[in-house]
C-alpha atoms as a PDB file:
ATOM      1  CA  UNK A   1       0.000   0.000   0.000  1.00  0.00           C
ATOM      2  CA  UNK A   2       0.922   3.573  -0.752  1.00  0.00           C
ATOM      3  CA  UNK A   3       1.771   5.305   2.416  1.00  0.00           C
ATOM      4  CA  UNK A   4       0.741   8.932   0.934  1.00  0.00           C
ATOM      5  CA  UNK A   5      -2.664   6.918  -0.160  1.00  0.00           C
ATOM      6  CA  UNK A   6      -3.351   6.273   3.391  1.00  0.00           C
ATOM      7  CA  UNK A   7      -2.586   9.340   4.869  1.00  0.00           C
ATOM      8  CA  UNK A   8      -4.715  11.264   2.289  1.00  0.00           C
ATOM      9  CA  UNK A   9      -7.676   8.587   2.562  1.00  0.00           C
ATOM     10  CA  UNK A  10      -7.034   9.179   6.811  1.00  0.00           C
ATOM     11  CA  UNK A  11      -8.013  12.619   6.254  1.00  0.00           C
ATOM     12  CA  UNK A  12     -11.190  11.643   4.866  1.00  0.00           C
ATOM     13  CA  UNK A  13     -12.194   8.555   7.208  1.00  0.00           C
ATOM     14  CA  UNK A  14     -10.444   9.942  10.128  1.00  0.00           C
ATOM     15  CA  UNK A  15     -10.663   6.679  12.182  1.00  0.00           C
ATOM     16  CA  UNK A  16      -8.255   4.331  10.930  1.00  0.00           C
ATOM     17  CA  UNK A  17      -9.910   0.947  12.289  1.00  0.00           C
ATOM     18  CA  UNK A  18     -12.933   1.861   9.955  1.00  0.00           C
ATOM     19  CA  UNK A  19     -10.772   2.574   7.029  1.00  0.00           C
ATOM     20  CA  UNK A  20      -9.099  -1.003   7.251  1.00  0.00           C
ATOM     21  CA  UNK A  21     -12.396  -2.350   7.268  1.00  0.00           C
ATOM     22  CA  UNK A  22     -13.512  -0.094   4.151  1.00  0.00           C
ATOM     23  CA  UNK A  23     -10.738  -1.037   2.440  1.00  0.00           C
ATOM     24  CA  UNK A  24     -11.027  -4.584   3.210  1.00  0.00           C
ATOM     25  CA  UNK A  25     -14.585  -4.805   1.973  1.00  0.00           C
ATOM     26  CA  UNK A  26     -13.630  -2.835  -0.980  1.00  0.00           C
ATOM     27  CA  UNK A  27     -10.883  -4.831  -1.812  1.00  0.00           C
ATOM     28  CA  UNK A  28     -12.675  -7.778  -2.021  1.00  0.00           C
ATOM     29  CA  UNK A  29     -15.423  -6.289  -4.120  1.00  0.00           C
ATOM     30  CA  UNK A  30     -12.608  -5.542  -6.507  1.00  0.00           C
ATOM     31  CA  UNK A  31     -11.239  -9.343  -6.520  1.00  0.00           C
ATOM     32  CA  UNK A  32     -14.348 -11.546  -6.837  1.00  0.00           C
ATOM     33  CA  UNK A  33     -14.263 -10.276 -10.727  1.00  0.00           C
ATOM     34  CA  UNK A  34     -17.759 -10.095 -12.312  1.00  0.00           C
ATOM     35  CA  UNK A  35     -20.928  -6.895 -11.650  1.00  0.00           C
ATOM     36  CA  UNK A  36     -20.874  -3.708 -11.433  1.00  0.00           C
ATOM     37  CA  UNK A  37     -19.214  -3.626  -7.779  1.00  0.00           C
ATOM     38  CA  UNK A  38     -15.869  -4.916  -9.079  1.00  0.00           C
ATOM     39  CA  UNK A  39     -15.023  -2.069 -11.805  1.00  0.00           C
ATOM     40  CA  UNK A  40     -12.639   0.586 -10.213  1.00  0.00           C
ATOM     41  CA  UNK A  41     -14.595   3.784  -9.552  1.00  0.00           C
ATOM     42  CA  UNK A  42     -11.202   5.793 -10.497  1.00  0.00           C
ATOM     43  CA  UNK A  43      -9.687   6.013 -13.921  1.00  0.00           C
ATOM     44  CA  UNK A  44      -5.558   5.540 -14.463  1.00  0.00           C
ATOM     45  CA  UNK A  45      -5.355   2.300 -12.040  1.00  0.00           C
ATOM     46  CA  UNK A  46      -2.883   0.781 -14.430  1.00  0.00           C
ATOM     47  CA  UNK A  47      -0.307  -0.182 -12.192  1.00  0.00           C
ATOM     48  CA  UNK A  48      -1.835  -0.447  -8.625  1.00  0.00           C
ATOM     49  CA  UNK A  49      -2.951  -3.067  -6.314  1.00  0.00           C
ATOM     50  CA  UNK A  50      -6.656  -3.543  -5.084  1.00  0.00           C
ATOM     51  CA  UNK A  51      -5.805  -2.048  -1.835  1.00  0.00           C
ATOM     52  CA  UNK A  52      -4.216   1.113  -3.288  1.00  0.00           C
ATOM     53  CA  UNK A  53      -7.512   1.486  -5.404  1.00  0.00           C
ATOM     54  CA  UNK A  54      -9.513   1.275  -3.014  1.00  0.00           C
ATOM     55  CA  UNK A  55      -7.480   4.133  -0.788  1.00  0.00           C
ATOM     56  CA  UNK A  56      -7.775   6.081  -4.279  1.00  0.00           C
ATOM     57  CA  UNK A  57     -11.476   5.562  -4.275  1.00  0.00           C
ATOM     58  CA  UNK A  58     -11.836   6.946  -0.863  1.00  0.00           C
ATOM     59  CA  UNK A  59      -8.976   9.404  -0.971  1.00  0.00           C
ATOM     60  CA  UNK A  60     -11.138  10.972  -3.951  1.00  0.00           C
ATOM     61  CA  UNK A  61     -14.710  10.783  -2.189  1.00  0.00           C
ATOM     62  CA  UNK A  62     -15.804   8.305  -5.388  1.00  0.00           C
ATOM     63  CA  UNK A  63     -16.585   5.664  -2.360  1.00  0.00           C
ATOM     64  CA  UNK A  64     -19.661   6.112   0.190  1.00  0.00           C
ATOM     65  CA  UNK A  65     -20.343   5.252   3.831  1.00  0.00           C
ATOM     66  CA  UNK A  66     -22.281   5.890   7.267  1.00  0.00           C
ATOM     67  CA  UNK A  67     -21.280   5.729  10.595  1.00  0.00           C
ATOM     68  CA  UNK A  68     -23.827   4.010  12.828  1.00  0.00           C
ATOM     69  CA  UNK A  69     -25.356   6.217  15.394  1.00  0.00           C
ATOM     70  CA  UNK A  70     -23.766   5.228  19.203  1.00  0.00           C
ATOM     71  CA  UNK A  71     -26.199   4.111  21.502  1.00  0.00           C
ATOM     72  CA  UNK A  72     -25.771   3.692  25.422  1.00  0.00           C
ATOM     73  CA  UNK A  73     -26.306   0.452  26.355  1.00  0.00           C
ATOM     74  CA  UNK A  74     -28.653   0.180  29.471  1.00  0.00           C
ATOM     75  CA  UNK A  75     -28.324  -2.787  31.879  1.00  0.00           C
ATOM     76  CA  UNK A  76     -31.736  -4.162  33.608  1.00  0.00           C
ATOM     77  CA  UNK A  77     -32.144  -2.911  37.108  1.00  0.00           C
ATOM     78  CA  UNK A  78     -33.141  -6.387  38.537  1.00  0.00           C
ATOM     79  CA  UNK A  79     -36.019  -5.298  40.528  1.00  0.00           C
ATOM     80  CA  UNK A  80     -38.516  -7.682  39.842  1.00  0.00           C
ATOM     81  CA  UNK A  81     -35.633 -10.702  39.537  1.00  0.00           C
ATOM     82  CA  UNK A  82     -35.631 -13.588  41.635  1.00  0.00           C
ATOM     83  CA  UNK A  83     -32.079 -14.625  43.239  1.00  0.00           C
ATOM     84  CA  UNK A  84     -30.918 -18.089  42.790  1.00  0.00           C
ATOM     85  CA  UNK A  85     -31.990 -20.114  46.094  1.00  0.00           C
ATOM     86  CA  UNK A  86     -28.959 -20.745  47.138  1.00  0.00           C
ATOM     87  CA  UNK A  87     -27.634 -17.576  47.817  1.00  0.00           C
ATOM     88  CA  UNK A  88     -30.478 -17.234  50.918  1.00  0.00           C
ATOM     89  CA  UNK A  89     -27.800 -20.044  52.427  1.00  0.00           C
ATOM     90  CA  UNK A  90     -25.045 -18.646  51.313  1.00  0.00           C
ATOM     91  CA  UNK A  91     -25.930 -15.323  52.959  1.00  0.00           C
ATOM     92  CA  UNK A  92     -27.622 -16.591  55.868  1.00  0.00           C
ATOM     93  CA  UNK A  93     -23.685 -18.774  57.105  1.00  0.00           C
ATOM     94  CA  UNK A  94     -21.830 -15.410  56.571  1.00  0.00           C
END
């Protein structure tokens, strides 16, 4: 892979775990060889690799993709939950 590739396509991702898995999923796209989905969206890609490409592809905003919305994860209170019988004994020798 071209390192000025990555840093240019790192300025458009920002978060480099999600462009490894962009450029993984692109990549493979690219080598499974028949549709629409494995034609290079850039032109000139004569003498590069599927990885450098794809970091074309995204470098050059030709490629598309959403960050899912974070959601805080609630745990259940317990209230209303019985406790295993056993821990009435193991409570009641301490």
């Amino acid at each position: 892979m071209n390192a000025d590739l990555v840093k240019k396509a790192l300025e458009v991702v920002v978060n480099p775990n999600v462009l490894v898995n962009l450029i993984s999923k692109r990549v493979r796209q690219l080598n499974s060889g028949g549709g629409r989905a494995s034609r290079p969206l850039v032109a000139d890609v004569a003498n590069l690799g599927a990885a450098d490409i794809a970091l074309r592809e995204i470098a050059e905003g030709k490629m598309g993709w959403e960050m899912p919305e974070i959601i805080a994860l609630t745990h259940p209170t317990g209230k209303r939950r019985k406790r295993p019988q056993h821990w009435a004994k193991l409570q009641a020798a301490a």
